[in-house]
Protein backbone atom coordinates (compact mmCIF):
# COMPACT_ATOMS: atom_id res chain seq x y z
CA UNK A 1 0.00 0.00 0.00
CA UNK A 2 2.50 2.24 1.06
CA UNK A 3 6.82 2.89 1.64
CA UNK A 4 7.88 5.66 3.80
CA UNK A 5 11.56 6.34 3.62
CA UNK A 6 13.62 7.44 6.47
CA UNK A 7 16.49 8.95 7.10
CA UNK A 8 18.36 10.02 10.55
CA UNK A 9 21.13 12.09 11.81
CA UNK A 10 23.42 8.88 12.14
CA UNK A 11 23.20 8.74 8.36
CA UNK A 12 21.37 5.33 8.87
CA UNK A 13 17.86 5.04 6.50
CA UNK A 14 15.13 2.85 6.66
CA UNK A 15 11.97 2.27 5.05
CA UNK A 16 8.69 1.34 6.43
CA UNK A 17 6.31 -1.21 4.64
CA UNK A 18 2.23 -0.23 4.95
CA UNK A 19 0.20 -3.28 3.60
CA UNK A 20 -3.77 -3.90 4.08
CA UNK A 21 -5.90 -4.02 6.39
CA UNK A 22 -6.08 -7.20 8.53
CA UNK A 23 -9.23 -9.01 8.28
CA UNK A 24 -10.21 -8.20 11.22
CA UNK A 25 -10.55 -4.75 10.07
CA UNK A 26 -9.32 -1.42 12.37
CA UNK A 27 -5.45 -2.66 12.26
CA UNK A 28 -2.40 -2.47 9.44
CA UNK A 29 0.05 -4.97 8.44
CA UNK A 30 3.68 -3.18 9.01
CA UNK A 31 7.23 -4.27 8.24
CA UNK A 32 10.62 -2.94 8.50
CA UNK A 33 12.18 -3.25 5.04
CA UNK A 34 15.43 -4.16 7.02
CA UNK A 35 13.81 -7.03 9.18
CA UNK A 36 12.04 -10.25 8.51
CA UNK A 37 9.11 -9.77 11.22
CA UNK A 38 5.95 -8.41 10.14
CA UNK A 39 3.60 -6.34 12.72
CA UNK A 40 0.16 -5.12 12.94
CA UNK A 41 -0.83 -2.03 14.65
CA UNK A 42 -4.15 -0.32 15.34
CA UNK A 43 -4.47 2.55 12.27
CA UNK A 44 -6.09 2.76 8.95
CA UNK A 45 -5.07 3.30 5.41
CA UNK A 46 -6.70 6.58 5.31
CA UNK A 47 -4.44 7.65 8.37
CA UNK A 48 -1.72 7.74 5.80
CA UNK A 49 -3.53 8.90 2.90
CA UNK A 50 -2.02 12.26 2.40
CA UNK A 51 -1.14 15.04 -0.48
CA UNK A 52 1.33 17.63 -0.69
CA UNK A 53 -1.05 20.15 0.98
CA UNK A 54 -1.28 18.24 4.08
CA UNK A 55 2.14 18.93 4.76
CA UNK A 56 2.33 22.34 3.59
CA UNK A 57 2.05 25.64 6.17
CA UNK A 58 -1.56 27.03 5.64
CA UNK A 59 -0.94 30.04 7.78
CA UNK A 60 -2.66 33.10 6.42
CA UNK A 61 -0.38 35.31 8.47
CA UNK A 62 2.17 34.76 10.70
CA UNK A 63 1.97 37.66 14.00
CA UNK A 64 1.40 38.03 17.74
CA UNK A 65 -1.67 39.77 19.00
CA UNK A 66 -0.08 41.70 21.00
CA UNK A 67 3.02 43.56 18.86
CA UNK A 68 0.00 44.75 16.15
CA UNK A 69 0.06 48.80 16.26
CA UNK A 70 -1.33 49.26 12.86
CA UNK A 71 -3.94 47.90 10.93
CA UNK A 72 -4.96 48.82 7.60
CA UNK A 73 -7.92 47.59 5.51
CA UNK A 74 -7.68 48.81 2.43
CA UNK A 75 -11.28 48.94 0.46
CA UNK A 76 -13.27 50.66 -2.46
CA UNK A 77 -15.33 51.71 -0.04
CA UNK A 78 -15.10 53.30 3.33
CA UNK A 79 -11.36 51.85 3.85
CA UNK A 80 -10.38 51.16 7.81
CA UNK A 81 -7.27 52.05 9.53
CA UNK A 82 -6.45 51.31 13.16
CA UNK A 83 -3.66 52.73 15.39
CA UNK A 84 -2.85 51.50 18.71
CA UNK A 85 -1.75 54.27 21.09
CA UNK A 86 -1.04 53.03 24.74
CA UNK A 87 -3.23 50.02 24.67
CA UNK A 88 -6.27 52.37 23.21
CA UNK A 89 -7.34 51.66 19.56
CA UNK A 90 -8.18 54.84 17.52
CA UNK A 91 -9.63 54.57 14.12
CA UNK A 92 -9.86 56.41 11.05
CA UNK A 93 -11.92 56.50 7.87
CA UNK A 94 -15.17 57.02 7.32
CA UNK A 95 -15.32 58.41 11.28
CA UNK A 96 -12.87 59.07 13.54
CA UNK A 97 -13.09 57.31 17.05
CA UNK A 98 -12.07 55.54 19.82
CA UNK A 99 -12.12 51.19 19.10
CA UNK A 100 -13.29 48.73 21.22
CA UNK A 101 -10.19 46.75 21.94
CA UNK A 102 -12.38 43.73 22.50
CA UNK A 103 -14.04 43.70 18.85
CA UNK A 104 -10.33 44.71 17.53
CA UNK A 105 -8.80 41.48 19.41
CA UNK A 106 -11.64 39.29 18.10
CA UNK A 107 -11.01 40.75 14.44
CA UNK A 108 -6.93 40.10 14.70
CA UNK A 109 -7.75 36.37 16.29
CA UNK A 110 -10.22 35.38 13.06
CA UNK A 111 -7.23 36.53 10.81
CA UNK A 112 -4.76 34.73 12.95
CA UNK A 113 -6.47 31.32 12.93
CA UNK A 114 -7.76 31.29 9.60
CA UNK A 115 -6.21 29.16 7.23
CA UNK A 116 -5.31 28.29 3.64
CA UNK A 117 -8.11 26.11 2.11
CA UNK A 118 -6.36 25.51 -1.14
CA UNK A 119 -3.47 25.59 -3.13
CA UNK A 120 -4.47 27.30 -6.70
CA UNK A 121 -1.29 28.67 -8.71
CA UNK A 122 2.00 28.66 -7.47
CA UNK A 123 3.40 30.93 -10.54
CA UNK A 124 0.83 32.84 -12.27
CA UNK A 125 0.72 34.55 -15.61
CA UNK A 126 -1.65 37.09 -14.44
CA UNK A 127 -3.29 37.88 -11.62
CA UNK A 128 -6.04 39.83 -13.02
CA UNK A 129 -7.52 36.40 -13.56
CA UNK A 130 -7.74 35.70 -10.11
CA UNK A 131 -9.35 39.45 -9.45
CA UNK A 132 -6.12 40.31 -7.58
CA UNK A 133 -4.80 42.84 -9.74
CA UNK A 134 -5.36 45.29 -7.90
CA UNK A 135 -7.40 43.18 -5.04
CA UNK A 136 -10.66 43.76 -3.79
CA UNK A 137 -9.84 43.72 0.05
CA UNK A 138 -6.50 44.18 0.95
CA UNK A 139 -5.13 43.52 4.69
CA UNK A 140 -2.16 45.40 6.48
CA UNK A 141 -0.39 44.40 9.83
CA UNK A 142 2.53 46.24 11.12
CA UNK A 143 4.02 45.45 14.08
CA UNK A 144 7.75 45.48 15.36
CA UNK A 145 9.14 47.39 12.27
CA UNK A 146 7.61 44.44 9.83
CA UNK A 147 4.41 44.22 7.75
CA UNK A 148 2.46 41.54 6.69
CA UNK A 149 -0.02 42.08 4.08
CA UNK A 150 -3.02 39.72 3.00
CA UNK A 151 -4.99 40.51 -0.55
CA UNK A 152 -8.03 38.96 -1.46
CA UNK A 153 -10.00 38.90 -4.88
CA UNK A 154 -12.78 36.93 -6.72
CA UNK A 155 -15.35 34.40 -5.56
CA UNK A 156 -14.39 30.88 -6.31
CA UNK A 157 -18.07 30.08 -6.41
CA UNK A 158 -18.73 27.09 -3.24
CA UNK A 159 -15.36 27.46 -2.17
CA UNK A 160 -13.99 30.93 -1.15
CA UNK A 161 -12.06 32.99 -2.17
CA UNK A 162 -8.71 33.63 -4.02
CA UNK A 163 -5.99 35.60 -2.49
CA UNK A 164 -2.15 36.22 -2.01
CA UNK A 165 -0.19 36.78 0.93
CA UNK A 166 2.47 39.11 1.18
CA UNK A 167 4.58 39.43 -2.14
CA UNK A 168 4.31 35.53 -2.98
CA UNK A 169 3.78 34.43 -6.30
CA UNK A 170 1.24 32.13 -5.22
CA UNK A 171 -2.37 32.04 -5.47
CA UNK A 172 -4.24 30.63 -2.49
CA UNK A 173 -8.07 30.35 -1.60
CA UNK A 174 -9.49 31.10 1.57
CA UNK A 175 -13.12 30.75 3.27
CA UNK A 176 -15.72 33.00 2.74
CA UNK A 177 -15.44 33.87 6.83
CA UNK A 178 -12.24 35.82 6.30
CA UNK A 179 -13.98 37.96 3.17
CA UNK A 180 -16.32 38.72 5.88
CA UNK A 181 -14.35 39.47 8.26
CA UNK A 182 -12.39 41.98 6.22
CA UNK A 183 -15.59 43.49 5.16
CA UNK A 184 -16.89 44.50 8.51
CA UNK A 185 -18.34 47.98 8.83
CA UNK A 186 -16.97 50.59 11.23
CA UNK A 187 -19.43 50.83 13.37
CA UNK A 188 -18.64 46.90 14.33
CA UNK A 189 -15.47 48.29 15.87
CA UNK A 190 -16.32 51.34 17.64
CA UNK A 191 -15.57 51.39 21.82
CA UNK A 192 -19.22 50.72 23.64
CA UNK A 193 -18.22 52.31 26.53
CA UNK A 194 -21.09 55.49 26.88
CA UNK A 195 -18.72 58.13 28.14
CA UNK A 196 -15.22 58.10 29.85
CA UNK A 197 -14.21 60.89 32.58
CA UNK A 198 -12.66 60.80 36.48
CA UNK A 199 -15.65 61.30 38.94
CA UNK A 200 -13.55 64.19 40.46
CA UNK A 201 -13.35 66.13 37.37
CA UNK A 202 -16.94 66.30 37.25
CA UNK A 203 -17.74 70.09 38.05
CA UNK A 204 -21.67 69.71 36.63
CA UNK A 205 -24.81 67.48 35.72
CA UNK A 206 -27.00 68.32 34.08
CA UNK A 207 -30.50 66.61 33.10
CA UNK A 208 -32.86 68.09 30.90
CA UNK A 209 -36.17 66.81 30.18
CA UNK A 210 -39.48 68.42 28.39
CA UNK A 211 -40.40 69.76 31.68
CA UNK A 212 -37.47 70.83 33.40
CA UNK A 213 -33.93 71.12 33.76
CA UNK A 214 -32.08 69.27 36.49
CA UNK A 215 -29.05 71.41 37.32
CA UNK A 216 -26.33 69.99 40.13
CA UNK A 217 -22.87 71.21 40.93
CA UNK A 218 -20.15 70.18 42.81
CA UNK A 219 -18.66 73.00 45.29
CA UNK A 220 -14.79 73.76 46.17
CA UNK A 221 -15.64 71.22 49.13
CA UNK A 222 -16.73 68.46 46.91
CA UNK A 223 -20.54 68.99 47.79
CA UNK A 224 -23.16 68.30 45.54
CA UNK A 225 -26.21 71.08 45.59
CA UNK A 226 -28.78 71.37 42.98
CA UNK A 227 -29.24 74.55 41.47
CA UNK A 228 -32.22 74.35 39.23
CA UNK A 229 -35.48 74.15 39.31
CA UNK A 230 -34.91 74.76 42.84
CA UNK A 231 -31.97 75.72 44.83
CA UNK A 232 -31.21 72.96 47.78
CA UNK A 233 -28.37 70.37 48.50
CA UNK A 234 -27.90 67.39 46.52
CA UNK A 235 -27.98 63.81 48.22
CA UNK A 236 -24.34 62.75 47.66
CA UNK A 237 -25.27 58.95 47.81
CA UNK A 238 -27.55 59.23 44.65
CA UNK A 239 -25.32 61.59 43.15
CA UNK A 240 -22.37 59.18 43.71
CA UNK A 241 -24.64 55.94 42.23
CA UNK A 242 -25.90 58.20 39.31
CA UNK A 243 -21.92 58.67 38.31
CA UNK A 244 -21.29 55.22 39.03
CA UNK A 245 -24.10 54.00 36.62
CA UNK A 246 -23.13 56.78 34.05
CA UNK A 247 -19.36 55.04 34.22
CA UNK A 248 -20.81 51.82 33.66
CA UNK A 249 -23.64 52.61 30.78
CA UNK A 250 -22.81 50.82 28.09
CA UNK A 251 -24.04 51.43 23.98
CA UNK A 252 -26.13 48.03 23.13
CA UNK A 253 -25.91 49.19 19.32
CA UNK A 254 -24.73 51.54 16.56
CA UNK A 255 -27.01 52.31 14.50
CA UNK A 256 -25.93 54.62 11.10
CA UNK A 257 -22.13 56.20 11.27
CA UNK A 258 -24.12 59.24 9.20
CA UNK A 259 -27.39 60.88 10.51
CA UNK A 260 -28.97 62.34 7.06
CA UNK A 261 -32.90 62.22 8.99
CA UNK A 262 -32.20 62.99 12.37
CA UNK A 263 -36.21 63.21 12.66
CA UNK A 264 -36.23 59.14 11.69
CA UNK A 265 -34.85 58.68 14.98
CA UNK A 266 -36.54 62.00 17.25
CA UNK A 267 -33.23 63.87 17.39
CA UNK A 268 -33.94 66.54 15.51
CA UNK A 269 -36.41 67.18 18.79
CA UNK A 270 -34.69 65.16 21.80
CA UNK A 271 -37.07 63.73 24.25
CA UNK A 272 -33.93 64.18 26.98
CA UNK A 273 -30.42 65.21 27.05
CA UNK A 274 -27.45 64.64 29.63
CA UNK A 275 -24.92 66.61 30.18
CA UNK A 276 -21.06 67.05 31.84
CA UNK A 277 -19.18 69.86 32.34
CA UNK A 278 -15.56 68.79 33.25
CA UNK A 279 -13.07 70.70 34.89
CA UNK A 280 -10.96 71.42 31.75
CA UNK A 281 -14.00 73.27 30.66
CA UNK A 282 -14.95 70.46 28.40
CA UNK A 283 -18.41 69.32 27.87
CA UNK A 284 -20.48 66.02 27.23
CA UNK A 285 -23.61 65.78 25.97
CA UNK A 286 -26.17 63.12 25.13
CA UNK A 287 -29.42 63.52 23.59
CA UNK A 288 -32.15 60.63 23.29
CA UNK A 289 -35.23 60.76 20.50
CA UNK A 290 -37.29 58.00 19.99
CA UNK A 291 -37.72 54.29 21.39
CA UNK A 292 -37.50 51.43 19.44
CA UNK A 293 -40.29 49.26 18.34
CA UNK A 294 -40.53 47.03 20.92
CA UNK A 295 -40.03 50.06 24.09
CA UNK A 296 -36.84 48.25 25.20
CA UNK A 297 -34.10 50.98 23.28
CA UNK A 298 -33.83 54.41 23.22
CA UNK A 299 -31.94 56.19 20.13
CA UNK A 300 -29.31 58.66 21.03
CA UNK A 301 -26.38 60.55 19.88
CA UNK A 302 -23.55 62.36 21.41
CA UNK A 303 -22.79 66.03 20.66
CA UNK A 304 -20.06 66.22 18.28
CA UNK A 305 -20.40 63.02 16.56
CA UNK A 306 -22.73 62.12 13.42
CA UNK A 307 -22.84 58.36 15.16
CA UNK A 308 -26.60 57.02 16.27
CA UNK A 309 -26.75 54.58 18.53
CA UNK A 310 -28.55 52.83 20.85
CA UNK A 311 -29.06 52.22 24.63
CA UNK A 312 -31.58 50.17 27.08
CA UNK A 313 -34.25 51.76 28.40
CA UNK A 314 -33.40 50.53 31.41
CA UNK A 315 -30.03 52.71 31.71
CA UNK A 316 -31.91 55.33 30.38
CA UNK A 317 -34.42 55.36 33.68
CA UNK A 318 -30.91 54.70 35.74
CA UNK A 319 -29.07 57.74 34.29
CA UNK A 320 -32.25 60.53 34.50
CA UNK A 321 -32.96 60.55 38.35
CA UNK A 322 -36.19 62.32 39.38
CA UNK A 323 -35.55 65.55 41.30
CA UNK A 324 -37.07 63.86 44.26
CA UNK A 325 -34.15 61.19 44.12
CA UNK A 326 -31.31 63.53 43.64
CA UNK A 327 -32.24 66.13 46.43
CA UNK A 328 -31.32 65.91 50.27
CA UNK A 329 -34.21 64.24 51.88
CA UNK A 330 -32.71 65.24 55.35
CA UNK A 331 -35.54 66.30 57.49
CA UNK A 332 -33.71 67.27 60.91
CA UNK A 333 -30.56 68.96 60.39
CA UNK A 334 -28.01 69.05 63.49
CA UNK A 335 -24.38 67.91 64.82
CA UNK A 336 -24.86 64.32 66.07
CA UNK A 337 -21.99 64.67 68.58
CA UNK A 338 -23.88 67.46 70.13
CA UNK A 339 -26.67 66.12 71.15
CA UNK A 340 -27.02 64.95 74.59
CA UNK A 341 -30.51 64.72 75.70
CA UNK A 342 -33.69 63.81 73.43
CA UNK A 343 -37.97 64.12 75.30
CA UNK A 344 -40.23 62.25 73.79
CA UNK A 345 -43.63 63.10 74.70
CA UNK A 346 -46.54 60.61 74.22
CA UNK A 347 -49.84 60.90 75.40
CA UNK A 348 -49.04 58.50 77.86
CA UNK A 349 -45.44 59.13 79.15
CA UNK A 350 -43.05 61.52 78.88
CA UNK A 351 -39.25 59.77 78.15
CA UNK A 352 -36.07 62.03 78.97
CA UNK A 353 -32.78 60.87 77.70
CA UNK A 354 -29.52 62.07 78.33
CA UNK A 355 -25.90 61.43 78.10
CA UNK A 356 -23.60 62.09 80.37
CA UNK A 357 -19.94 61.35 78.63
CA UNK A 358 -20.21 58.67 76.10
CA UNK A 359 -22.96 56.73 78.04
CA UNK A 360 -27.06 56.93 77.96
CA UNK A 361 -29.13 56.97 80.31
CA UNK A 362 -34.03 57.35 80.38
CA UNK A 363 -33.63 60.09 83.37
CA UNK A 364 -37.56 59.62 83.08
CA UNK A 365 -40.22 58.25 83.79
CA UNK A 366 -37.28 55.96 85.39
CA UNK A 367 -33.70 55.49 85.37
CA UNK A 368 -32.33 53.07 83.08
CA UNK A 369 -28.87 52.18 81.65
CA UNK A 370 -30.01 51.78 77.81
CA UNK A 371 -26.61 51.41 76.51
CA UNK A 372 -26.33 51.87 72.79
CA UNK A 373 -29.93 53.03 72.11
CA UNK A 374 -29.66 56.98 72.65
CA UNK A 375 -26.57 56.81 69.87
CA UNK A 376 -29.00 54.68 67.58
CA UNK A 377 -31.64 56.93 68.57
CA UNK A 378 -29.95 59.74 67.44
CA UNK A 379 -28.71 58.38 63.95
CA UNK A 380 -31.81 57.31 63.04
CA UNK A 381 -32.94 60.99 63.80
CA UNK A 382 -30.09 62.35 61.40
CA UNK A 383 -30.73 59.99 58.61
CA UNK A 384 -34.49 60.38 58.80
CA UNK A 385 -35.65 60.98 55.37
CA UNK A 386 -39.26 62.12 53.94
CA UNK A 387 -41.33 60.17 50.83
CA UNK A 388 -42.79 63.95 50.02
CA UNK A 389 -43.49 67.27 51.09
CA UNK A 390 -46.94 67.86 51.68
CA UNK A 391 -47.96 71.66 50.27
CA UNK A 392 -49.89 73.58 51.12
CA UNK A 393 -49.62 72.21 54.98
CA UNK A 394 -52.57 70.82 56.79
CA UNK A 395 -54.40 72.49 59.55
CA UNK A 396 -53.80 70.73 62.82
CA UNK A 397 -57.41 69.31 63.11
CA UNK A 398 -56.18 67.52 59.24
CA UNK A 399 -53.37 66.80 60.35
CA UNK A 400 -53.55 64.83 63.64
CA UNK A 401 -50.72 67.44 64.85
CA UNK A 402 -53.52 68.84 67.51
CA UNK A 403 -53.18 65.10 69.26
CA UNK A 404 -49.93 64.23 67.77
CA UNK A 405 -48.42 60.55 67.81
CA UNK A 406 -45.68 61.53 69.81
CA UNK A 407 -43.46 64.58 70.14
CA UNK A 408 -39.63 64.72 69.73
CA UNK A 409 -36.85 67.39 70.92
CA UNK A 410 -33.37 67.04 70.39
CA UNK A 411 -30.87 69.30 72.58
CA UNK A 412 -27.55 69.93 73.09
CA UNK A 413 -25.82 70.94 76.75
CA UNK A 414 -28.80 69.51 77.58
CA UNK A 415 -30.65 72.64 77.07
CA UNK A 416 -30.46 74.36 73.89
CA UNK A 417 -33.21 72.97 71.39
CA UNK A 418 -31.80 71.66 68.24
CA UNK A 419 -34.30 70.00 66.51
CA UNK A 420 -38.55 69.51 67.15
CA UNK A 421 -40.20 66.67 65.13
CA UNK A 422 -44.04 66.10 65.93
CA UNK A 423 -45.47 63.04 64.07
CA UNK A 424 -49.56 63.29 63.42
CA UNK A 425 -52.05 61.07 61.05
CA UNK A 426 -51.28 58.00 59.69
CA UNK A 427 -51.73 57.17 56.10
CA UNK A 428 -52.45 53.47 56.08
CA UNK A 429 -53.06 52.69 52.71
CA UNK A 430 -49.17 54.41 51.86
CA UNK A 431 -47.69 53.16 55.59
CA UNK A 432 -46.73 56.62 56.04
CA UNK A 433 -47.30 59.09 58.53
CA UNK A 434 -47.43 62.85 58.51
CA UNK A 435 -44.80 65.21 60.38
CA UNK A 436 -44.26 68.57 61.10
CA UNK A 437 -40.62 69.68 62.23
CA UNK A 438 -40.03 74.10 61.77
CA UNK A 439 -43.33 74.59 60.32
CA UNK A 440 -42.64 71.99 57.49
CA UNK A 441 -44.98 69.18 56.57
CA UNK A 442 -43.90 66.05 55.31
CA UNK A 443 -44.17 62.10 54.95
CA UNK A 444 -42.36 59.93 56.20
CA UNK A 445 -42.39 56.00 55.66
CA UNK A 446 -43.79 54.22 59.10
CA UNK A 447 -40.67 52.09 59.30
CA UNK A 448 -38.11 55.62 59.42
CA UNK A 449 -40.04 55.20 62.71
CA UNK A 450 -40.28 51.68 64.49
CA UNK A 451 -36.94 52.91 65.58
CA UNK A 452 -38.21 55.34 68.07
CA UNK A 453 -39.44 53.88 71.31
CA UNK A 454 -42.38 55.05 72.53
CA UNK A 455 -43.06 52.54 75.55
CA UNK A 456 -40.99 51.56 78.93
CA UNK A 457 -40.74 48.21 77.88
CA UNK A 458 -38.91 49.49 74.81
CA UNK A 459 -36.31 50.88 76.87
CA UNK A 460 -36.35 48.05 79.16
CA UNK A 461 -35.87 45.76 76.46
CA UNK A 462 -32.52 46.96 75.95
């Protein structure tokens, strides 16, 4: 069936016999041409059943990841070119940009595994034939001073399609994946990523909607206060999660690299914009037209760039907090390590508190050690935050405030009044109640409350 000759570095040779198939099939007959004794070994004939281009390299292109800093893909239309600048991909052509890396690592890996289907022509006459004169797609990789260069012409109709790699003679065929590949649009490339900055160069947000502008800046003492539609200070926990979601936002698509009928879309007349204001005195802005068909996208564009693209809803409803969300929700205002004696009146009791160094002690109705619950007391005072304002305010018989709940005061040296908070009518249907603290109205959730004992056994408890 078969010799194989071989020769080794002692200068010895031997051949190798390859017969049939025993009969009782899944084996060979081998012999040493050299030796009288004849073997069988588990293999088949088609094991050994190989042409010239089994044995030949069908590398496309031979490069590292890694070292590429250039690529070019040279095209009739809308040619690519990609520069790598401290592990950040710009591109040029048709739009200048920032690359995903990802989507440029995936592109360099399809190249780098692809491989030569077929053989065709190792010395041409022409290669005009073979649509390669001058080539349809053309493929440039420099890296480390070198370049490696990958052409591709016509369809080889079922098979793929011809091309020549680097100045070779020869003409090669390759899959109809690498065509592809090399005939990706730009958009396929561009970086995802919604917006890059530093949180502390932020100096301004702003979110602007059909009915009104959200406005917040960030003071010299890295305080957030919003300035429009009202003037009041910012909570910096929803500030902080807003940035953090704005850092994270991804782009789920790009849409057209060229907006001809920005109405197509609704941003001729944005539904909503975003915007930064940096401390460079740059500026970012996004501005969102219409959904999608099925509610779930939301076009957009930045300022500055013809791109259209689109982003989830649901970042969308992440990014444009409500005014309610982003303000201070604060009710009582005061130094927590000043106060050192809270009353609580109910219509029962009357509960005095004070601390004397860093303990607590309920002065009245009776003296109790209560440990750690005059500092929780006391933090859950600071942090206490209302669901709304109620405007205009009730009158006290509305209210419940002319038989309250229960009446708070907060002092410090165990005089001075700091803070009042009188809690009135209950809205069951909400679990909120209504309170009044320096002739302000709001409500509160019932559980900002369960904190607050309101019984002797409560104190006793602890």
């Amino acid at each position: 069936f078969l010799k194989i000759h071989f020769k080794f570095e002692n200068k010895n040779k031997e051949t190798l016999l390859i017969g049939n198939e025993s009969p009782l099939g899944g084996h060979l007959y081998f012999k040493r041409k050299s030796q009288p004794a004849v073997m069988m070994a588990a293999s088949s004939q088609s094991s050994f059943e190989k042409s010239i281009y089994s044995f030949r390299d069908k590398t496309l292109l031979n490069f590292n990841t890694g070292s590429i800093q250039r690529i070019q893909i040279i095209r009739e239309k809308n040619p690519l070119e990609f520069k790598k600048t401290d592990e950040v991909w710009g591109i040029s052509g048709d739009i200048h940009a920032q690359g995903d890396k990802d989507a440029v690592m995936n592109f360099l890996q399809a190249i780098q595994f692809s491989r030569v289907t077929e053989f065709i022509d190792e010395d041409p006459d022409s290669l005009e034939l073979y649509g390669l004169n001058p080539p349809k797609l053309k493929l440039i990789l420099d890296f480390d001073g070198e370049s490696q260069t990958l052409s591709l012409g016509n369809l080889k109709e079922g098979k793929g399609y011809f091309g020549k790699i680097n100045d070779s003679k020869n003409i090669i065929l390759v899959g109809t994946k690498v065509f592809e590949v090399l005939s990706q649009k730009t958009i396929e490339f561009l970086d995802k990523t919604l917006v890059e900055f530093e949180e502390k160069e932020i100096l301004q947000l702003s979110l602007q909607s059909k009915s009104e502008t959200i406005r917040v800046t960030r003071d010299k003492n890295d305080s957030w206060n919003i300035q429009s539609p009202i003037k009041i200070a910012s909570d910096l926990s929803t500030v902080n999660s807003l940035l953090f979601d704005l850092k994270e936002a991804q782009i789920t698509e790009y849409i057209k690299i060229s907006m001809e009928t920005p109405e197509s879309f609704g941003l001729d007349n944005p539904q909503k914009s975003f915007s930064l204001k940096m401390k460079n005195s740059k500026t970012w802005t996004m501005k969102l037209g219409n959904q999608s068909a099925n509610g779930q996208q939301v076009f957009a564009q930045r300022t500055g760039e013809p791109t259209v693209f689109s982003i989830s809803k649901e970042v969308v409803d992440k990014l444009f907090r409500s005014l309610h969300d982003l303000r201070n929700k604060k009710i009582l205002r005061f130094e927590s390590a000043e106060a050192n004696k809270v009353l609580i009146q109910t219509p029962e009791n009357l509960f005095e508190l004070r601390k004397n160094g860093p303990q607590w002690s309920l002065e009245k109705p009776e003296k109790i050690k209560i440990e750690h619950m005059g500092n929780d007391l006391v933090w859950a005072l600071k942090g206490l935050e209302f669901s709304s304002k109620i405007i205009p305010a009730l009158p006290t018989n509305l209210s419940g405030l002319d038989a309250p709940k229960f009446t708070l005061r907060l002092f410090k040296n165990h005089e001075e009044e700091i803070a009042t908070l009188k809690v009135g009518k209950s809205f069951d249907s909400e679990q909120e109640y209504l309170v009044e603290t320096g002739n302000l109205q709001y409500r509160v959730k019932n559980k900002s409350l369960d904190s607050i004992p309101l019984s002797l056994d409560k104190f006793k408890l602890k």
